[in-house]
Structures are given as C-alpha cells and as structure tokens.
N, C-alpha and C. Protein backbone atom coordinates (compact mmCIF):
# COMPACT_ATOMS: atom_id res chain seq x y z
N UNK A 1 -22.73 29.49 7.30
CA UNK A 1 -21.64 29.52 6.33
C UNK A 1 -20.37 28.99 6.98
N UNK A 2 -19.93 28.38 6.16
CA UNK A 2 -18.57 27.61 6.56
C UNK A 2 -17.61 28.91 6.57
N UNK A 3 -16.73 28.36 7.87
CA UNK A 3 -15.21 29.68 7.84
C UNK A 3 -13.90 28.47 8.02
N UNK A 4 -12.93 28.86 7.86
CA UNK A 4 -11.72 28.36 7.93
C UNK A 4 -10.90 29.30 8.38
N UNK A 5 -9.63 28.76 9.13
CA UNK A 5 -8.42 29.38 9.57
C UNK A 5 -7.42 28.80 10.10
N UNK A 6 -6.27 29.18 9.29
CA UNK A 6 -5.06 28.66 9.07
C UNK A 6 -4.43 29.17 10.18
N UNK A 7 -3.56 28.53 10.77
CA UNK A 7 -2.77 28.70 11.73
C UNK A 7 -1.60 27.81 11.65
N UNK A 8 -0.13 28.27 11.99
CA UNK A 8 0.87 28.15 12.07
C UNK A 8 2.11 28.21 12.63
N UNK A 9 3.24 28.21 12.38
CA UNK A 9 4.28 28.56 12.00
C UNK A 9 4.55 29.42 11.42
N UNK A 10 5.04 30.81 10.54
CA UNK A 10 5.68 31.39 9.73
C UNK A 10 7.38 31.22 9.10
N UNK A 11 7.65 30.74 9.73
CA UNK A 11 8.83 30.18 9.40
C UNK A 11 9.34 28.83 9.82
N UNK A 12 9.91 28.60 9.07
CA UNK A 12 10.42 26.78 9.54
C UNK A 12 11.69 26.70 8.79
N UNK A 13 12.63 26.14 9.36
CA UNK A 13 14.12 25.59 8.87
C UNK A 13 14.14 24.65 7.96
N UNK A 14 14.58 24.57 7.33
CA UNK A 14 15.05 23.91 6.06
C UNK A 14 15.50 22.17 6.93
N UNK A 15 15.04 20.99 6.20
CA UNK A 15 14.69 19.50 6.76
C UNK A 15 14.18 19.50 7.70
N UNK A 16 13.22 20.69 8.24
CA UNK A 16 12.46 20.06 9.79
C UNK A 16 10.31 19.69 9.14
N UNK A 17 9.84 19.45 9.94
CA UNK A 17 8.61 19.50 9.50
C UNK A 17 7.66 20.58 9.83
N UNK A 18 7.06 21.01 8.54
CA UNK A 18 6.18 21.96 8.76
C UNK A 18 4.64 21.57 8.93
N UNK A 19 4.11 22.19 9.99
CA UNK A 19 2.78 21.50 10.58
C UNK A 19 1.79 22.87 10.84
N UNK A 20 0.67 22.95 10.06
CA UNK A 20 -0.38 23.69 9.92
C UNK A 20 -1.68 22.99 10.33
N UNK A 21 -2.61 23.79 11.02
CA UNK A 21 -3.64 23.82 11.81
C UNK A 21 -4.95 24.61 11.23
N UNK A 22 -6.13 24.18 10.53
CA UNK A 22 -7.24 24.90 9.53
C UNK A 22 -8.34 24.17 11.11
N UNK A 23 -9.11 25.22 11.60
CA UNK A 23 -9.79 25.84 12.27
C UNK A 23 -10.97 25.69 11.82
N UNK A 24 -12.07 25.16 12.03
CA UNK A 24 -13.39 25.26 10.88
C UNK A 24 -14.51 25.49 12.10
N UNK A 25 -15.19 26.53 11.31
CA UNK A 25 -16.93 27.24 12.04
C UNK A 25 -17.53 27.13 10.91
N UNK A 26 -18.67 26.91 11.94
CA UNK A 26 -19.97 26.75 11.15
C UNK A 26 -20.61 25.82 10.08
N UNK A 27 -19.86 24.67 10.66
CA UNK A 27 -20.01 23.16 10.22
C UNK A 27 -19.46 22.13 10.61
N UNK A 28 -20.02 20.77 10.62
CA UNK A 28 -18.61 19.84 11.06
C UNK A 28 -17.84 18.89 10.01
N UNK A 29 -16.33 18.97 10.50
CA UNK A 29 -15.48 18.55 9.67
C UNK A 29 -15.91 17.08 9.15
N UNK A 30 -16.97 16.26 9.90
CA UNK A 30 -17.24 15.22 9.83
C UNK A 30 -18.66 15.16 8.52
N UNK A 31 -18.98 16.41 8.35
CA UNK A 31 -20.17 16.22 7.68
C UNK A 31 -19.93 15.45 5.87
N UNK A 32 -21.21 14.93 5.59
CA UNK A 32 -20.76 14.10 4.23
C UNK A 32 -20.91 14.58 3.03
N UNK A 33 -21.08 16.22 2.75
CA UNK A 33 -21.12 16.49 2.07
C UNK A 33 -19.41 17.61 1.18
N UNK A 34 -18.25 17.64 2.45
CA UNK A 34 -17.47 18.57 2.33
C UNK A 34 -16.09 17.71 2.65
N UNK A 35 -15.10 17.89 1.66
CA UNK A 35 -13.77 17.28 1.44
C UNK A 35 -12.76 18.17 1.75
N UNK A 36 -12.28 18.37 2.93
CA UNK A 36 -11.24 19.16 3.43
C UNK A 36 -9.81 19.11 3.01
N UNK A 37 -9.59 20.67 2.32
CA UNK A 37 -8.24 20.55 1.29
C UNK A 37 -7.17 21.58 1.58
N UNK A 38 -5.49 20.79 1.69
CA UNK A 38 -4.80 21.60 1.69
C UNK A 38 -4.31 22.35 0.70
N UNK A 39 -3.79 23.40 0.29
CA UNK A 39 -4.04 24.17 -0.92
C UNK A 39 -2.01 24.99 -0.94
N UNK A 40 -1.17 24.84 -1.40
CA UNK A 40 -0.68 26.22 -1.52
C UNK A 40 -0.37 27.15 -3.00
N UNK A 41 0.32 28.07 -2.36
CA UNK A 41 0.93 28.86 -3.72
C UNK A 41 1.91 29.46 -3.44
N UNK A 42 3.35 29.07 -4.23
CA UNK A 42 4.56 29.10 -4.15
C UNK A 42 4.89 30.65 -4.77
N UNK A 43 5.49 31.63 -4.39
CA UNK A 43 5.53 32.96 -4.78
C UNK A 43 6.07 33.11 -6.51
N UNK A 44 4.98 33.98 -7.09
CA UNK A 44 4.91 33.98 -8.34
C UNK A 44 4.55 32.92 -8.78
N UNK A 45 3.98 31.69 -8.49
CA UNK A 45 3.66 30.48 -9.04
C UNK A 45 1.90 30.56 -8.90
N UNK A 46 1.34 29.47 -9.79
CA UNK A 46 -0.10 29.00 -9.58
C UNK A 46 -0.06 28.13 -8.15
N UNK A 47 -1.54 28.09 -8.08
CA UNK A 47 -2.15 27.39 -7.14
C UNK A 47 -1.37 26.03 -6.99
N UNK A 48 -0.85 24.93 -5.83
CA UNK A 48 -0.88 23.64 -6.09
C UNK A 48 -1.57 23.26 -5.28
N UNK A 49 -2.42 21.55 -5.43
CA UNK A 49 -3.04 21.02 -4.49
C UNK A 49 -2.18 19.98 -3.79
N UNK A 50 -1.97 20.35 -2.21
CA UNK A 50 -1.22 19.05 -1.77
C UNK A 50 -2.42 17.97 -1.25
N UNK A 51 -3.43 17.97 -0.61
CA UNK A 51 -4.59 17.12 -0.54
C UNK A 51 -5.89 17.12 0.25
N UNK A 52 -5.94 16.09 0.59
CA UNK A 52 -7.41 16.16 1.58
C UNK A 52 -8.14 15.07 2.38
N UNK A 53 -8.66 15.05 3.42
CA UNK A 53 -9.33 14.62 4.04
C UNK A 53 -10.68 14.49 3.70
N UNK A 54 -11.13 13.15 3.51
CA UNK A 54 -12.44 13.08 3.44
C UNK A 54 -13.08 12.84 4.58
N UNK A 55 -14.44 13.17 4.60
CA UNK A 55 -15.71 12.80 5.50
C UNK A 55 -15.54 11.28 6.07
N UNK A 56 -15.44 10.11 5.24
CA UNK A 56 -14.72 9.25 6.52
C UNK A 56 -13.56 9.12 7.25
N UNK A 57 -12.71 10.27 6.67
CA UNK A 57 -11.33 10.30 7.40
C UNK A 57 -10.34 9.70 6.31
N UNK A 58 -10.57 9.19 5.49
CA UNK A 58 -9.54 8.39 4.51
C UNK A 58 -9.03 9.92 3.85
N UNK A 59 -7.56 9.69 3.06
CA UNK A 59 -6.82 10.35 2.77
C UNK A 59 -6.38 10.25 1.38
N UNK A 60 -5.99 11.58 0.61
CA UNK A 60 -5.58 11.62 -0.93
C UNK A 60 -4.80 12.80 -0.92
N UNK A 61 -3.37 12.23 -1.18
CA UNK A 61 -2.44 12.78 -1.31
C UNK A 61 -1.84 13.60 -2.80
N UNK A 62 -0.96 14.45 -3.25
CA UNK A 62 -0.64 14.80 -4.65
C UNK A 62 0.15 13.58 -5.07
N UNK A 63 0.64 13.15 -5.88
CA UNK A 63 1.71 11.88 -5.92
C UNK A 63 2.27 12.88 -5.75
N UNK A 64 3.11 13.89 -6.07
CA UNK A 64 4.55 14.72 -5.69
C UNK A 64 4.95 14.96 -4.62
N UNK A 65 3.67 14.90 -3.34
CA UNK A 65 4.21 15.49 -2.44
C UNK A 65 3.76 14.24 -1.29
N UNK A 66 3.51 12.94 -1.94
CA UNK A 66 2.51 12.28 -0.70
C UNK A 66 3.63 11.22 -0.14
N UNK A 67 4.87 11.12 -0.34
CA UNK A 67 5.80 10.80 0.87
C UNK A 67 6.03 11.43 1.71
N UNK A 68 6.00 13.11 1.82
CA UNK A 68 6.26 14.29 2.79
C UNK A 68 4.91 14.47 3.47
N UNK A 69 3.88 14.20 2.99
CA UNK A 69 2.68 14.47 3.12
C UNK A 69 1.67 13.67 4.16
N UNK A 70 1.38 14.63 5.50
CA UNK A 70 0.16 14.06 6.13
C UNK A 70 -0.65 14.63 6.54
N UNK A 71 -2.30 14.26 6.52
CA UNK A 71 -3.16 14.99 6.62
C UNK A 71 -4.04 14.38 7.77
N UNK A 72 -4.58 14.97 8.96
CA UNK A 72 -5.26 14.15 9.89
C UNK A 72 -6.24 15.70 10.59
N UNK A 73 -7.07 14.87 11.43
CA UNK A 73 -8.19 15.51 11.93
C UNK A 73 -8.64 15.10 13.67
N UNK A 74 -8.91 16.34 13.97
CA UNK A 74 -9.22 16.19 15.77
C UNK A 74 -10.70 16.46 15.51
N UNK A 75 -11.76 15.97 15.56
CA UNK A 75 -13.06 16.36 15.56
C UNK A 75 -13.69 16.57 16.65
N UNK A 76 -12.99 16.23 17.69
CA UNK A 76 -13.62 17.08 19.09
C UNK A 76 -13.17 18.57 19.08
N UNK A 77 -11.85 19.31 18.13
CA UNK A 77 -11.67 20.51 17.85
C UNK A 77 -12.49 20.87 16.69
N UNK A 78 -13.33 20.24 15.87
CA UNK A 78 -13.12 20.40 14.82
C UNK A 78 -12.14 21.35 13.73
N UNK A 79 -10.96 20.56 13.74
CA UNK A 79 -9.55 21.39 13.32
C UNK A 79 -9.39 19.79 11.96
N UNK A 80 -8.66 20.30 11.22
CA UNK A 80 -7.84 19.17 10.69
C UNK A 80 -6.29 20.02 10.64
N UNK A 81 -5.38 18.92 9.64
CA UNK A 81 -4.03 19.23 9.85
C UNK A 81 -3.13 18.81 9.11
N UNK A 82 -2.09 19.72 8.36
CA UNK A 82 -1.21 19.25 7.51
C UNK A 82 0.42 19.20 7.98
N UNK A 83 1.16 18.04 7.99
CA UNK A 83 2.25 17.94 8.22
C UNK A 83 3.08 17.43 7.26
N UNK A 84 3.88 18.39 6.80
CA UNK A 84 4.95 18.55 5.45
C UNK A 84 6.12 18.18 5.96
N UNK A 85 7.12 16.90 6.02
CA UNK A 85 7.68 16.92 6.35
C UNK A 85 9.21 17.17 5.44
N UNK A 86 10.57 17.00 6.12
CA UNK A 86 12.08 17.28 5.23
C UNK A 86 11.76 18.39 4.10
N UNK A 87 11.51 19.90 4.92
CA UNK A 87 11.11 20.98 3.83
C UNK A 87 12.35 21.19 3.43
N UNK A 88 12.10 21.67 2.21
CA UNK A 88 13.23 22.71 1.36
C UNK A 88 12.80 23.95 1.06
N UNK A 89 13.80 25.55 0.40
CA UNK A 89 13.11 26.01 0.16
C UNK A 89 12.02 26.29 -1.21
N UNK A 90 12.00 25.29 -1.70
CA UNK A 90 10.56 25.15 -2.63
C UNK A 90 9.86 25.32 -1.74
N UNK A 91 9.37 24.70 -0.57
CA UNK A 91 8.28 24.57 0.20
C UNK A 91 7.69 25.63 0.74
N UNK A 92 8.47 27.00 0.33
CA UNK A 92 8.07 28.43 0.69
C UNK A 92 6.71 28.84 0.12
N UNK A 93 5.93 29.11 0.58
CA UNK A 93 4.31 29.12 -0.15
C UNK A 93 3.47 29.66 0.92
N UNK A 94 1.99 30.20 0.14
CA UNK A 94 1.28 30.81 1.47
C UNK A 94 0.28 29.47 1.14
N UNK A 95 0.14 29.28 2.25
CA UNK A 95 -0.66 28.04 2.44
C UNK A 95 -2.19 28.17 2.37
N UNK A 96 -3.00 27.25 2.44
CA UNK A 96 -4.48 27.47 2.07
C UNK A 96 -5.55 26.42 2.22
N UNK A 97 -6.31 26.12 3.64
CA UNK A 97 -7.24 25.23 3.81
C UNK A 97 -8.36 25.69 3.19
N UNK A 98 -8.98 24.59 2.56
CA UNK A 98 -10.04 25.06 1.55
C UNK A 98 -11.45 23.51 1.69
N UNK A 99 -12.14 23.89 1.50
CA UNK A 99 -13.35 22.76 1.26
C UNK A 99 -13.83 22.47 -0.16
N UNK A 100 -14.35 21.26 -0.78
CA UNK A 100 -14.86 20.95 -1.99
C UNK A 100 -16.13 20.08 -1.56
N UNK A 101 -16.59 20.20 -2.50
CA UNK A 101 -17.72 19.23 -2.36
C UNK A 101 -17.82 17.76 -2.67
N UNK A 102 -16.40 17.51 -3.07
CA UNK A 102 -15.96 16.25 -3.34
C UNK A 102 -14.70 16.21 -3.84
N UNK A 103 -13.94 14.76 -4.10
CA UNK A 103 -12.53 14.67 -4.24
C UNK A 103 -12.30 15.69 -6.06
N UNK A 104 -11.83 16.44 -5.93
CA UNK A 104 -11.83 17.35 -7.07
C UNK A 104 -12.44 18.15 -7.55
N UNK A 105 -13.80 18.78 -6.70
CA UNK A 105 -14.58 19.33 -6.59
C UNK A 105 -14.33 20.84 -6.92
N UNK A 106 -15.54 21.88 -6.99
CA UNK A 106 -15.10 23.48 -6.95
C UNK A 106 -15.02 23.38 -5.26
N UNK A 107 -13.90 24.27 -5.10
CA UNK A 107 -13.62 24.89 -3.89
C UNK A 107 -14.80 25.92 -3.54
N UNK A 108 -15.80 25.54 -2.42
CA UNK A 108 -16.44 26.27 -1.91
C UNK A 108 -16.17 27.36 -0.96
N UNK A 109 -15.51 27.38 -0.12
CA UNK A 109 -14.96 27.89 0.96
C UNK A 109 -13.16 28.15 1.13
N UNK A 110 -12.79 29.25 1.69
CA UNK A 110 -11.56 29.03 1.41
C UNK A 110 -11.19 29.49 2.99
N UNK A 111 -10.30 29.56 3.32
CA UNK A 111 -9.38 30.42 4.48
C UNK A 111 -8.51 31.42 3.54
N UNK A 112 -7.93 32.26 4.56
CA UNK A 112 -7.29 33.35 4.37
C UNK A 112 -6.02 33.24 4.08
N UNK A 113 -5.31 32.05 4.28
CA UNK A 113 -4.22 31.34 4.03
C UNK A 113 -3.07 31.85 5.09
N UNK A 114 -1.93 31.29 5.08
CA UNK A 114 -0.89 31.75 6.09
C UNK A 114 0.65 31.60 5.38
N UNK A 115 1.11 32.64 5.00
CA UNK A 115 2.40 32.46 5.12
C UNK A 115 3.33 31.33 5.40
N UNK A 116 4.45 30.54 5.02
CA UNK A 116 4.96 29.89 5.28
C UNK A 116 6.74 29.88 4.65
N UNK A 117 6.88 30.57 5.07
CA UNK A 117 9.12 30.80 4.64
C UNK A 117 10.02 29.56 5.36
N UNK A 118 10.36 28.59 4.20
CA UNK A 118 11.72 28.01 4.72
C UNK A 118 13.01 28.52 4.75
N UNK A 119 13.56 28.70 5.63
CA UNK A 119 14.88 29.33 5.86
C UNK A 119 15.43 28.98 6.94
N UNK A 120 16.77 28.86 6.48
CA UNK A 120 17.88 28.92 7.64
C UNK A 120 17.81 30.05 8.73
C-alpha cells in the first residue's frame, strides 16, 4: 500500500517561497500507473487542486496558480515537491500530497497533510 508524507515548513512570510516535501512508501514515484498530486484546503474553504507530476515527469499546473507554481521529483529519494512561490495570506492552507490514477483521476491515496500559515 502506498503511504505519503508531507513535510515542511509551518510557517512562511508573506512574498517568500513556500516549499513542501511528500515522502512516498511502498511504491515508486516513477511507476506508470500513479499521478502525483498537490492538494490544499484554505481554512473554511473546499478542497483546491494546485497539480501534479506525472510518471514521465512532465507537469500540470491549476491555470490560477501555475505562474507561482512548481512541481519536481528526486527519485533516488523517492520524494517529489511543491514550490509556491510570492505567498500571500490566501496561501494559508493545510496542504495535501495525494496520488490518482491519472491526470484527474479518483484520489487513491492521500497523506496526512501539513499545515501551512503565511504571516508576518
């Protein structure tokens, strides 16, 4: 069974970049059946999707967020990685690496998500 885990930051200043770290057991990030997704949720708000990494490494961003938005992968860790850059505090959200089985897929797997507060 696939696991995930978010790792971070908890706080980050307002215009710096926020950079999160999803941890993956018990599969590899490289395999061709699983689309690695960043996920958050802004307090009191729904789910948003910021994006994902596919199995060849190519990338799909939200349009809203895909100038701030980068997503990359170490597969000798098997880790991937999201870097949000010029936050505001909108960008306050608990964050959420998640897997699909394809670009838009049901979310199979989730992590536990991590906290993330912009503030001065």
């Amino acid at each position: 069974q696939v696991q995930l885990q978010e790792s971070g930051p908890g706080l980050v200043k307002p215009s710096q970049t926020l950079s999160l770290t999803c941890t993956v057991s018990g599969g590899s990030i490289t395999r061709n059946d699983y689309y690695w997704n960043w996920i958050r949720q802004p307090p009191g708000k729904g789910l948003e999707w910021i994006g994902y990494i596919a199995p060849s490494g190519s990338t799909y961003y939200s349009p809203s967020l895909k100038s701030r938005t980068s997503i990359s992968r170490d597969t000798s860790k098997n880790q991937f990685t999201l870097q949000l850059s010029s936050v505001n505090f909108e960008d306050t959200a608990v964050y959420y690496c998640a897997t699909a089985g394809g670009p838009g897929g049901v979310y199979d797997y989730w992590g536990q998500g991590t906290q993330v507060t912009v503030s001065s």
